[in-house]
Protein backbone atom coordinates (compact mmCIF):
# COMPACT_ATOMS: atom_id res chain seq x y z
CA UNK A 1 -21.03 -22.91 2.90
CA UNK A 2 -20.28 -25.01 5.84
CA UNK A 3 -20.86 -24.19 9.50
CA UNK A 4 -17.68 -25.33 10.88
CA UNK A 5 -15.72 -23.43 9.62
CA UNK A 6 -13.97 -21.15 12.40
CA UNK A 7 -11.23 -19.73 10.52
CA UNK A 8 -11.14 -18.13 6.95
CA UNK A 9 -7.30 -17.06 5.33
CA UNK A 10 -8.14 -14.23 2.35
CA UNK A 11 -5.95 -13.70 -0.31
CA UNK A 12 -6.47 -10.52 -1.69
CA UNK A 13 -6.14 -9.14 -5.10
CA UNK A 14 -7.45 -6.56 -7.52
CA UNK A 15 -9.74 -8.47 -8.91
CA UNK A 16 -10.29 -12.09 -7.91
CA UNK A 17 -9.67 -13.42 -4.12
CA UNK A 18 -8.84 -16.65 -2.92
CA UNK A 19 -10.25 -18.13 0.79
CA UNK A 20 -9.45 -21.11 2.38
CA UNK A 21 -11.74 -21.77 5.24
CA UNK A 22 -10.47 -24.09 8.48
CA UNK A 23 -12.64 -25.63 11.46
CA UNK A 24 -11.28 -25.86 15.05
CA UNK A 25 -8.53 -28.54 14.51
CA UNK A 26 -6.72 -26.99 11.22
CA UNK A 27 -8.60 -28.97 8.55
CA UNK A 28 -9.65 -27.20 5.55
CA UNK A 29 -12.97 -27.25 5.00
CA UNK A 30 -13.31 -24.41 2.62
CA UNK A 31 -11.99 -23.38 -0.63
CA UNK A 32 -12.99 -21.04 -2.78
CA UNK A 33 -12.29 -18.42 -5.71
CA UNK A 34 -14.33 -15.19 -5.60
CA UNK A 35 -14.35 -12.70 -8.24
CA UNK A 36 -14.93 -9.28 -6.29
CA UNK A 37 -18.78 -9.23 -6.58
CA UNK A 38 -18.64 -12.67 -5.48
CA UNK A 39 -17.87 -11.60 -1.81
CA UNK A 40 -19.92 -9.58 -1.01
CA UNK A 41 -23.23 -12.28 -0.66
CA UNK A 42 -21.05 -15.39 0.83
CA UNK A 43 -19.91 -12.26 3.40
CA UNK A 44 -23.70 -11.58 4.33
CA UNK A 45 -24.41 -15.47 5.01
CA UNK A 46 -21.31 -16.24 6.76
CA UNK A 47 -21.63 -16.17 10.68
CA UNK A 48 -18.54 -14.91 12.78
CA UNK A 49 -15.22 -15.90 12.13
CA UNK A 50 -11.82 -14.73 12.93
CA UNK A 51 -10.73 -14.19 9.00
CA UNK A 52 -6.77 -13.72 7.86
CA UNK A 53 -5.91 -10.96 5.64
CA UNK A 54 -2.32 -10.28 4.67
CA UNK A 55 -1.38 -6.77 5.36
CA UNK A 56 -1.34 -4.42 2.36
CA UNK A 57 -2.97 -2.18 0.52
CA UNK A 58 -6.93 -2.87 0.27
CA UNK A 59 -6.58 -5.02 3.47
CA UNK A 60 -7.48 -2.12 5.75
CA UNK A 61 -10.31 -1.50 3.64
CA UNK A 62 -11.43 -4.94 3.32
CA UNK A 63 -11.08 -5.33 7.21
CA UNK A 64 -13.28 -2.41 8.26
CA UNK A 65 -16.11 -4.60 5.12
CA UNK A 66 -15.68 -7.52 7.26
CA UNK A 67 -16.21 -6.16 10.74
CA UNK A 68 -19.49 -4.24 9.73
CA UNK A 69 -20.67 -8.32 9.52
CA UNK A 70 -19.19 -8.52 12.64
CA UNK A 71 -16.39 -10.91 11.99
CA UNK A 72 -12.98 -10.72 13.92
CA UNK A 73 -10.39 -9.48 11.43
CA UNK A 74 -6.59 -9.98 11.69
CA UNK A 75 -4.19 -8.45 9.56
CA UNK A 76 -0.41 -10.24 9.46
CA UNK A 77 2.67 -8.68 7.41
CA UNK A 78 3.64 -11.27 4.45
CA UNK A 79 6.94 -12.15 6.11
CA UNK A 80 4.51 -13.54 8.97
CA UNK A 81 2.84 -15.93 6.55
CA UNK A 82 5.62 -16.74 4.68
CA UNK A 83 6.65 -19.91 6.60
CA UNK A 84 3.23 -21.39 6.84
CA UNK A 85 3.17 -21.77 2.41
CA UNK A 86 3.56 -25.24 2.04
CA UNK A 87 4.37 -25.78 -1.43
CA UNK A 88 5.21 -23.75 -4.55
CA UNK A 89 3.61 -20.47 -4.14
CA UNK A 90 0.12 -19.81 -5.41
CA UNK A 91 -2.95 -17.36 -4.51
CA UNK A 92 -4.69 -20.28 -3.24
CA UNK A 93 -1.58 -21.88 -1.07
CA UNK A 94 -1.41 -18.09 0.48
CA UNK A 95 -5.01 -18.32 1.70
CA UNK A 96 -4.51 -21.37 3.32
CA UNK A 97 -1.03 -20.15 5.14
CA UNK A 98 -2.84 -16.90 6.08
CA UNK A 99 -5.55 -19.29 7.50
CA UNK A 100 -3.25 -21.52 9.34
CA UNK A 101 -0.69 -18.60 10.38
CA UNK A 102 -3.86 -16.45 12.27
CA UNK A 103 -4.10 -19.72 14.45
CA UNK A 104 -0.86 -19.15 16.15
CA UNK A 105 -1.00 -18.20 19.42
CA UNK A 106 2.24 -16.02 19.73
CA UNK A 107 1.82 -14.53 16.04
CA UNK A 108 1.69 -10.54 15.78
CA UNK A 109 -0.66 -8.67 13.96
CA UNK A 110 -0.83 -5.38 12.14
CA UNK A 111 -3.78 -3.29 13.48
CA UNK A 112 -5.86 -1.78 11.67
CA UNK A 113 -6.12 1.49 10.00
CA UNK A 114 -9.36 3.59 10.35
CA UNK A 115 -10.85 5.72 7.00
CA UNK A 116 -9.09 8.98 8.73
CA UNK A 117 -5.88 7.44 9.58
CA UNK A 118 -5.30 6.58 5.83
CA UNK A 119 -6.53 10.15 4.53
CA UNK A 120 -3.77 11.63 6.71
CA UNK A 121 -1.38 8.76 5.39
CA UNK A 122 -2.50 9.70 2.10
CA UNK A 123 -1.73 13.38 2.48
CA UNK A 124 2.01 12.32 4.14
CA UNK A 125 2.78 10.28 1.35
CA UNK A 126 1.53 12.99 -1.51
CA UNK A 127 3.10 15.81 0.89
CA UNK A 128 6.77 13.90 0.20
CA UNK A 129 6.12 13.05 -3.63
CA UNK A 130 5.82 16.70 -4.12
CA UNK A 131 8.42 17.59 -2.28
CA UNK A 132 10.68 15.02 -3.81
CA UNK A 133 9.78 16.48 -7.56
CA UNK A 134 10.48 20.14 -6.37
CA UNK A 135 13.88 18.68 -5.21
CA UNK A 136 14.65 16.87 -8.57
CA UNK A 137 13.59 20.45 -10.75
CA UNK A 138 15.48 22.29 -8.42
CA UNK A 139 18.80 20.35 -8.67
CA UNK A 140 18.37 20.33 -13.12
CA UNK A 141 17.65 23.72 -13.23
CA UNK A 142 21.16 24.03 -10.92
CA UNK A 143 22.63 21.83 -13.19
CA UNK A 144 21.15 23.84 -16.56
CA UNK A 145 22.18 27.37 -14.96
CA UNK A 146 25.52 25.58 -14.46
CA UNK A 147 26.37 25.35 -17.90
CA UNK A 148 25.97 28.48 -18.42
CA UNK A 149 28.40 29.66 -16.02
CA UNK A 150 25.53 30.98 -13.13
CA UNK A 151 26.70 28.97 -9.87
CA UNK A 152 23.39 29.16 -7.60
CA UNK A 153 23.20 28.72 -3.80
CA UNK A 154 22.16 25.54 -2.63
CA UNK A 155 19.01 24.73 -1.00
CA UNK A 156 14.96 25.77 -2.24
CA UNK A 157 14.70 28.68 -0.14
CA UNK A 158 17.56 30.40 -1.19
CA UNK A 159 17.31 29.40 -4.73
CA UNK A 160 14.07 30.83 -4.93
CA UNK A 161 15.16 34.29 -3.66
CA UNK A 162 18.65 34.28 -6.10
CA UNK A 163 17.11 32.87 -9.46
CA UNK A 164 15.59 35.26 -11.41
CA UNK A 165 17.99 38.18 -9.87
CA UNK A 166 20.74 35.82 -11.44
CA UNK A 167 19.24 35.37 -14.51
CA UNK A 168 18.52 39.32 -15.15
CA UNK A 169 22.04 39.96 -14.41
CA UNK A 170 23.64 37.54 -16.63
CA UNK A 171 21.35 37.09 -19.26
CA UNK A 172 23.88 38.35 -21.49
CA UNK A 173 25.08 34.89 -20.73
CA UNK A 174 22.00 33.07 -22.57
CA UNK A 175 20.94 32.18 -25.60
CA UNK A 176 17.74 32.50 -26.96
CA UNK A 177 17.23 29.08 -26.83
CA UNK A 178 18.66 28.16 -23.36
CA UNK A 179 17.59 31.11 -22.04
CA UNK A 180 14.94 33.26 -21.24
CA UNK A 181 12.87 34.56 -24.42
CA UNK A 182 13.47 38.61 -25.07
C-alpha cells in the first residue's frame, strides 16, 4: 500500500472488486483486484481517502463500511463515469474512471442512503410487486370468467365484492373443470 494515494475509484461486484488508487495530480498509483474478504484488511490499514463508488445496489452498503474507517465516500450514477472510461470497457478501466471522475470539481453525487432509508425502500418496492401480481390475477381471472359468459366490473374492489355472488348465480354456466368443484 502506498501513502500517496489520495483518491481510490471502486468497482463493485458480487464477488470480486476492482480499485484503482490516484495521488494528488491524477497518477495512478494503485491497482488492485480484491476478492470480497480481501477488503476488508487493506480497508483497516488504509488512512483517509475520498474513495469513488458507482451508484447501485451494494454501494450504499459499502459506503456506510467505508465511513466507519472514516474515509470520505462519494457515490456517482454510471452515466457520470461513463465519459472518463478510456478504452474498451473493463472492471478495472471503471475503477480508474470512477477514480478520475470523483476528482471533478463540478461533478454531482448521489447521497447516500442510511440502513432505515433502504428498509422503507425495500417495503415500497415489495408493497408495488404485490400489488402488481394482484393486478395481473385479477385481470386472468376477468379474462377466464369471460369465457364463460360472466362480464365482471372492473377494478379490485369491486371485483372482490361481485365474484363469488357471480359465480353462485351462474354456475350453471361452469363446468366441472373450469369451474368451481360441486
Amino acid at each position: 500500500m502506498k501513502q500517496e494515494i489520495s483518491v481510490l475509484g471502486i468497482d463493485i461486484a458480487k464477488r470480486v472488486f476492482h480499485a484503482v488508487g490516484m495521488e494528488n495530480r491524477g497518477t495512478v498509483v494503485y491497482r488492485k483486484r480484491w476478492s470480497r474478504h480481501d477488503r476488508m484488511p487493506f480497508r483497516a490499514k488504509l488512512p483517509p481517502v475520498r474513495i469513488g463508488i458507482e451508484a447501485c445496489g451494494g454501494a450504499h452498503y459499502w459506503a456506510r463500511r467505508f465511513w466507519a474507517y472514516g474515509h470520505e465516500v462519494q457515490l456517482m450514477a454510471p452515466q457520470c463515469v461513463k465519459p472518463y472510461v478510456k478504452s474498451n470497457k473493463n472492471d478495472s478501466r471503471d475503477a480508474e474512471a470512477i477514480a478520475e471522475a470523483v476528482t471533478r470539481p463540478t461533478r454531482r453525487f448521489v447521497p447516500a442512503k442510511d440502513v432505515d432509508q433502504q428498509d422503507i425502500q425495500a417495503l415500497h418496492r415489495v408493497r408495488e410487486r404485490l400489488i402488481g401480481e394482484r393486478t395481473a390475477l385479477v385481470n386472468a381471472v376477468h379474462g377466464l370468467m369471460h369465457e364463460y359468459g360472466m362480464v365482471m366490473p372492473n377494478g379490485v374492489a369491486k371485483f372482490r365484492q361481485a365474484v363469488v355472488g357471480k359465480l353462485e348465480a351462474e354456475k350453471d354456466k361452469l363446468t366441472p373443470l373450469g369451474g368451481v368443484p360441486r
